[in-house]
Protein backbone atom coordinates (compact mmCIF):
# COMPACT_ATOMS: atom_id res chain seq x y z
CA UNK A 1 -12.68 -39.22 22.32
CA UNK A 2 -12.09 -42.94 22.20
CA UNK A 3 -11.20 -43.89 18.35
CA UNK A 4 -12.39 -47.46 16.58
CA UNK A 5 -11.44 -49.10 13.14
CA UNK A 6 -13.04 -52.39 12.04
CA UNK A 7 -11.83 -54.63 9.26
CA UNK A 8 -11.86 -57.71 8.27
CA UNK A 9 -8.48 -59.27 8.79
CA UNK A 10 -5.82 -59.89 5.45
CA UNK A 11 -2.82 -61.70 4.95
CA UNK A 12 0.26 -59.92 5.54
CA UNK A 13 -1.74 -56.66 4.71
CA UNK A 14 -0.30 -53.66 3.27
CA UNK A 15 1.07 -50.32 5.13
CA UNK A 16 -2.58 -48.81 5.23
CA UNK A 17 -3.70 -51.40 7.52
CA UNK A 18 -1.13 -50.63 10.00
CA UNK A 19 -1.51 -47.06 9.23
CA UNK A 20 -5.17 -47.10 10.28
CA UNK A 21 -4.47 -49.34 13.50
CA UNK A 22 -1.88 -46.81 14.49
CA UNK A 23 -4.49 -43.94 14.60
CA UNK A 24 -7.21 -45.77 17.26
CA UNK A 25 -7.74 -47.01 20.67
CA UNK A 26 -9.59 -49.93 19.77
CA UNK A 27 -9.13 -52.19 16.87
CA UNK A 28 -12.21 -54.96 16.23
CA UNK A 29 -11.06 -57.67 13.02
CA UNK A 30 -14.22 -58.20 11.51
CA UNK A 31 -13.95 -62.16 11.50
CA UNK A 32 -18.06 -62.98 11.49
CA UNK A 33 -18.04 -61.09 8.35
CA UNK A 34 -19.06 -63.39 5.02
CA UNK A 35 -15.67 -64.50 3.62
CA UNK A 36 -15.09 -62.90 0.04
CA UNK A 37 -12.98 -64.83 -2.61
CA UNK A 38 -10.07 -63.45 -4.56
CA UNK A 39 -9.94 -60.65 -2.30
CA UNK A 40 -7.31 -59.51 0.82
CA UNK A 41 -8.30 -62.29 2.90
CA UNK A 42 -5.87 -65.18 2.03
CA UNK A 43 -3.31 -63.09 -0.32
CA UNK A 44 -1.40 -60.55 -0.96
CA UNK A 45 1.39 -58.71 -3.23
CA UNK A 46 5.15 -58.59 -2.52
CA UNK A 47 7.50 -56.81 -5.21
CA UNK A 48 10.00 -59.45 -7.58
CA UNK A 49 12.23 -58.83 -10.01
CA UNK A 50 9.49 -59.92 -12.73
CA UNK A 51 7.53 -57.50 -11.00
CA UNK A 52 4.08 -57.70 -8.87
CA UNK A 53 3.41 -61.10 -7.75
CA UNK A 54 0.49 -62.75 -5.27
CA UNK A 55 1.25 -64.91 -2.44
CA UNK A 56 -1.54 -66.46 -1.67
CA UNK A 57 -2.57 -69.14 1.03
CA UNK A 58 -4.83 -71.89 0.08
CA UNK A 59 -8.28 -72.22 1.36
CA UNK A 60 -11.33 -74.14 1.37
CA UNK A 61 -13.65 -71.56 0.29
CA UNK A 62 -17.52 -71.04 -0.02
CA UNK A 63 -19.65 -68.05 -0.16
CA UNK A 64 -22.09 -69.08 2.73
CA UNK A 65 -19.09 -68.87 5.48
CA UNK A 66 -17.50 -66.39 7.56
CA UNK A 67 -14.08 -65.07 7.52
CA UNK A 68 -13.41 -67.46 11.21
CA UNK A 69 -15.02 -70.56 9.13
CA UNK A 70 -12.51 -70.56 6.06
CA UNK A 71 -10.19 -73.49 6.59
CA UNK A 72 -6.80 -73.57 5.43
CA UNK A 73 -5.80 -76.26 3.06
CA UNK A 74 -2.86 -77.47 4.96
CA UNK A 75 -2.48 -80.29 2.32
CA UNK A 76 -0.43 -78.06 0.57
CA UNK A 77 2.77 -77.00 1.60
CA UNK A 78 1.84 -73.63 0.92
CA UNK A 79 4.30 -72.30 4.28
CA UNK A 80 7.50 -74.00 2.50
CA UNK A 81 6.53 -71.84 -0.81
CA UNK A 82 5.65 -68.70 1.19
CA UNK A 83 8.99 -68.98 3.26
CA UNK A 84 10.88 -68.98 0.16
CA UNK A 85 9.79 -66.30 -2.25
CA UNK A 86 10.55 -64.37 0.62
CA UNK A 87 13.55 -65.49 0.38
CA UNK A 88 14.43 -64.97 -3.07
CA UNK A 89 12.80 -61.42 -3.15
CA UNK A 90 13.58 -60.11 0.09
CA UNK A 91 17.50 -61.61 0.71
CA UNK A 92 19.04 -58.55 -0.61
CA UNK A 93 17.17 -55.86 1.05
CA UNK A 94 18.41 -53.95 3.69
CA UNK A 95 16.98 -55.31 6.69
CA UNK A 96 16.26 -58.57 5.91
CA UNK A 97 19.12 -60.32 7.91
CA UNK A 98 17.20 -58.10 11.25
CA UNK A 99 13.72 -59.25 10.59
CA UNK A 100 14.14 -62.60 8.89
CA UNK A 101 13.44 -64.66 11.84
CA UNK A 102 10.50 -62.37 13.54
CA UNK A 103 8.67 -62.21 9.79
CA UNK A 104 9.01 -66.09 9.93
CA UNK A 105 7.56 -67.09 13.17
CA UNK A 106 4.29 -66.64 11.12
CA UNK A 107 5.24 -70.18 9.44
CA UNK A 108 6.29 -71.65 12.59
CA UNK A 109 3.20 -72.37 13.75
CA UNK A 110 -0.23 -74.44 13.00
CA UNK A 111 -3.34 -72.64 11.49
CA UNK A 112 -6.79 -74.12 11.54
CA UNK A 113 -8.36 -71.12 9.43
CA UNK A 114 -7.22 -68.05 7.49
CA UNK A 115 -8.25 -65.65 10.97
CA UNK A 116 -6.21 -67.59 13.28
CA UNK A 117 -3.43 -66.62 10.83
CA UNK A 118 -3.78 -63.56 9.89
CA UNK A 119 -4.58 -62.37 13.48
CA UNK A 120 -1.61 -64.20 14.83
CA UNK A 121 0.45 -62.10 12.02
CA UNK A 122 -0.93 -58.64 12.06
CA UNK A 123 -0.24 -58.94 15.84
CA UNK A 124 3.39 -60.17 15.52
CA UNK A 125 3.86 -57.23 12.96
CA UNK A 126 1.89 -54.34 15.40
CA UNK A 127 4.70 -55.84 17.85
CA UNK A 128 7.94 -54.95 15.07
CA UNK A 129 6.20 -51.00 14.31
CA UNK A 130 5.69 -50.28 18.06
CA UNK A 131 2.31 -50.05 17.76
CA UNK A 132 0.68 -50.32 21.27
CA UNK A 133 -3.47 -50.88 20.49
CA UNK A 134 -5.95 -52.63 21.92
CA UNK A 135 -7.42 -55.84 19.63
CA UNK A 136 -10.22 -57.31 19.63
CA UNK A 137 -12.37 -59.90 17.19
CA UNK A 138 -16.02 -59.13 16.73
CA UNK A 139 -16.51 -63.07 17.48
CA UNK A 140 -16.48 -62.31 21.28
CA UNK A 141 -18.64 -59.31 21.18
CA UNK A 142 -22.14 -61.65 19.64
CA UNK A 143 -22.75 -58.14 18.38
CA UNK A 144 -25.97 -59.24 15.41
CA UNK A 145 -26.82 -56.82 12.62
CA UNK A 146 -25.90 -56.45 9.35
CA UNK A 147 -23.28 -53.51 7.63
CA UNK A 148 -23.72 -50.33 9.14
CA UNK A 149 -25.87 -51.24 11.71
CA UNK A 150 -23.24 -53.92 13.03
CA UNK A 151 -20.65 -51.54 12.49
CA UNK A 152 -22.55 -48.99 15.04
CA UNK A 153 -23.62 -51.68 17.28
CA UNK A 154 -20.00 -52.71 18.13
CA UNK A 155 -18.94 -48.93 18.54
CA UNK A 156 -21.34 -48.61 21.14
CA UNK A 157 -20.29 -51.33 22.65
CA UNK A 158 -16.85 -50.67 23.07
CA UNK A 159 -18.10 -47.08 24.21
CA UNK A 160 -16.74 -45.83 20.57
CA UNK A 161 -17.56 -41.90 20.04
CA UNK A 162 -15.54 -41.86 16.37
CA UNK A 163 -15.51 -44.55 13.66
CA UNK A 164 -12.80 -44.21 11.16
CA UNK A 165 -12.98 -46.56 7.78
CA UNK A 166 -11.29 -46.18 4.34
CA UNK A 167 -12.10 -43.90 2.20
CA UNK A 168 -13.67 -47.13 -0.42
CA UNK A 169 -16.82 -46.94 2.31
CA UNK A 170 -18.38 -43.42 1.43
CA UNK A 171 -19.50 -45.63 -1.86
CA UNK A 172 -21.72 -47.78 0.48
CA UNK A 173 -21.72 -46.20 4.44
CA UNK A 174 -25.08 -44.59 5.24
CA UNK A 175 -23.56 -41.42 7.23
CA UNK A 176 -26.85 -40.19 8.63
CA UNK A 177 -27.02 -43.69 10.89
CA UNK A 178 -23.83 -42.55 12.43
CA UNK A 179 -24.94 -38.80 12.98
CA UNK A 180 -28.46 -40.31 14.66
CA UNK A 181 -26.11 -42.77 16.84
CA UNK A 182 -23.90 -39.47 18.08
CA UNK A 183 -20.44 -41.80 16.28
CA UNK A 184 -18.29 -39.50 14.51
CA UNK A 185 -17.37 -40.67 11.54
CA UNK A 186 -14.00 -40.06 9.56
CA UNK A 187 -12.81 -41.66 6.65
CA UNK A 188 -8.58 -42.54 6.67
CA UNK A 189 -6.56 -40.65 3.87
CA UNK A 190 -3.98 -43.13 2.47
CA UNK A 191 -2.64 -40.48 -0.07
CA UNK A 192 0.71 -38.90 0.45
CA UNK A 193 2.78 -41.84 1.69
CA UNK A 194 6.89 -41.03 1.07
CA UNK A 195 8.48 -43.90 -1.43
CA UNK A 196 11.34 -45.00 0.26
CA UNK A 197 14.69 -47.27 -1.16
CA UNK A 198 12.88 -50.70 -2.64
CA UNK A 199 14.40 -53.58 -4.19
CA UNK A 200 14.00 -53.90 -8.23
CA UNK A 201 12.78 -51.52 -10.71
CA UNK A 202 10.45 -48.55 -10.00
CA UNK A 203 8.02 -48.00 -6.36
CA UNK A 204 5.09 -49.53 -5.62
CA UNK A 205 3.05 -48.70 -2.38
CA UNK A 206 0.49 -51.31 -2.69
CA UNK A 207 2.24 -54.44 -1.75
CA UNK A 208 3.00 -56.27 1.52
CA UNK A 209 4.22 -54.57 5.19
CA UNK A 210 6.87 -57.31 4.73
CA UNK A 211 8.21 -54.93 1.77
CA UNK A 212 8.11 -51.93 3.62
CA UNK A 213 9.94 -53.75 7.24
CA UNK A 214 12.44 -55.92 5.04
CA UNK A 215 13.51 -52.15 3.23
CA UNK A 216 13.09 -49.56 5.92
CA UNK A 217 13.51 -51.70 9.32
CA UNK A 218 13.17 -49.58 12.48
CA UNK A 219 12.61 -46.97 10.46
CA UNK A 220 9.14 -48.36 8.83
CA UNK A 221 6.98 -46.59 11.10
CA UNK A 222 8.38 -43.13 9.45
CA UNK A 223 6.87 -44.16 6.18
CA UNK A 224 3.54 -45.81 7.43
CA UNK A 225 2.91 -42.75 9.92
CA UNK A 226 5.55 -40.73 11.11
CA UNK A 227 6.15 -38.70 8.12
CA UNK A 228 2.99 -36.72 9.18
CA UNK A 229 4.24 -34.96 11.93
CA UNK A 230 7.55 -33.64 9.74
């Protein structure tokens, strides 16, 4: 039964994300989706030894534009700052000589808008974990509708006979518009993940995949996935 996720792309998104792109055929980054401020879109967490900190890229933001219409401010040498509190967090963990120079091909290159970059990343990073899945952006599908009904309209699309979302949707997914449109639906269960050996004091699961790659290295797809099938 061909398998769909669709979410709207993040920065450097956390294990989850690649956890849930692992488990389908199809992936769709839901980039004509109304950009939302102070959320995953343009930032995200990476452990320090003052503890949880954002990195966050800077953006020209309004509520009445899409995820694909939210420029970068590129006046700001935000790549430079991003490049080194990697550095200085990162430099002593175990793998970070390995996957220094594939984490920072992601400031090598020129970004017109927050999707460009984030696709171009999550891609890069589905490349490191070995994760072989087709991806696609809603843009090219001109799929209209709103919420659900978008949602459904690009499974059937794709030819899509299971949907699965995090488990944060069952607050607003209307089920019974899946059951009418045959789509299985299944929500992903993040719970259960294995800590493994992180830099500075105590674990945290909800930070950057850079946290997880620069700590575990080849052996990061254990910890997103793997560990399931022990």
């Amino acid at each position: 039964m061909s398998s769909v996720a669709i979410i709207q792309s993040n920065y450097l998104p956390w294990k989850g994300y690649f956890d849930i792109i692992h488990d389908v055929d199809t992936f769709i980054f839901l980039e004509d989706a109304q950009y939302t401020k102070e959320d995953w879109r343009n930032r995200n967490k990476i452990k320090t030894p003052l503890g949880i900190k954002w990195i966050t890229v800077p953006v020209h933001s309004s509520i009445y534009q899409t995820i694909s219409q939210t420029k970068i401010d590129n006046s700001r040498n935000w790549c430079e700052d991003h490049k080194k509190r990697i550095l200085h967090n990162y430099s002593k963990s175990k793998y970070y000589d390995s996957y220094k120079s594939d984490i920072f091909k992601i400031y090598s290159r020129n970004y017109d808008t927050i999707s460009e970059l984030n696709i171009y990343s999550i891609k890069l990073i589905c490349r490191l974990l070995d994760i072989d899945v087709d991806l696609k952006n809603s843009e090219d599908f001109n799929v209209q509708g709103r919420k659900d009904d978008k949602i459904i309209e690009l499974c059937k699309t794709i030819g899509a006979k299971r949907y699965i979302t995090g488990p944060a949707a069952k607050a607003y997914i209307n089920e019974n518009k899946f059951e009418i449109s045959g789509i299985e639906l299944e929500y992903k269960n993040y719970s259960g993940y294995p800590e493994y050996e992180q830099l500075w004091n105590g674990f945290n699961h909800f930070v950057s995949i850079i946290d997880t790659i620069f700590n575990c290295g080849d052996k990061s797809p254990h910890y997103i996935w793997g560990w399931r099938d022990e």
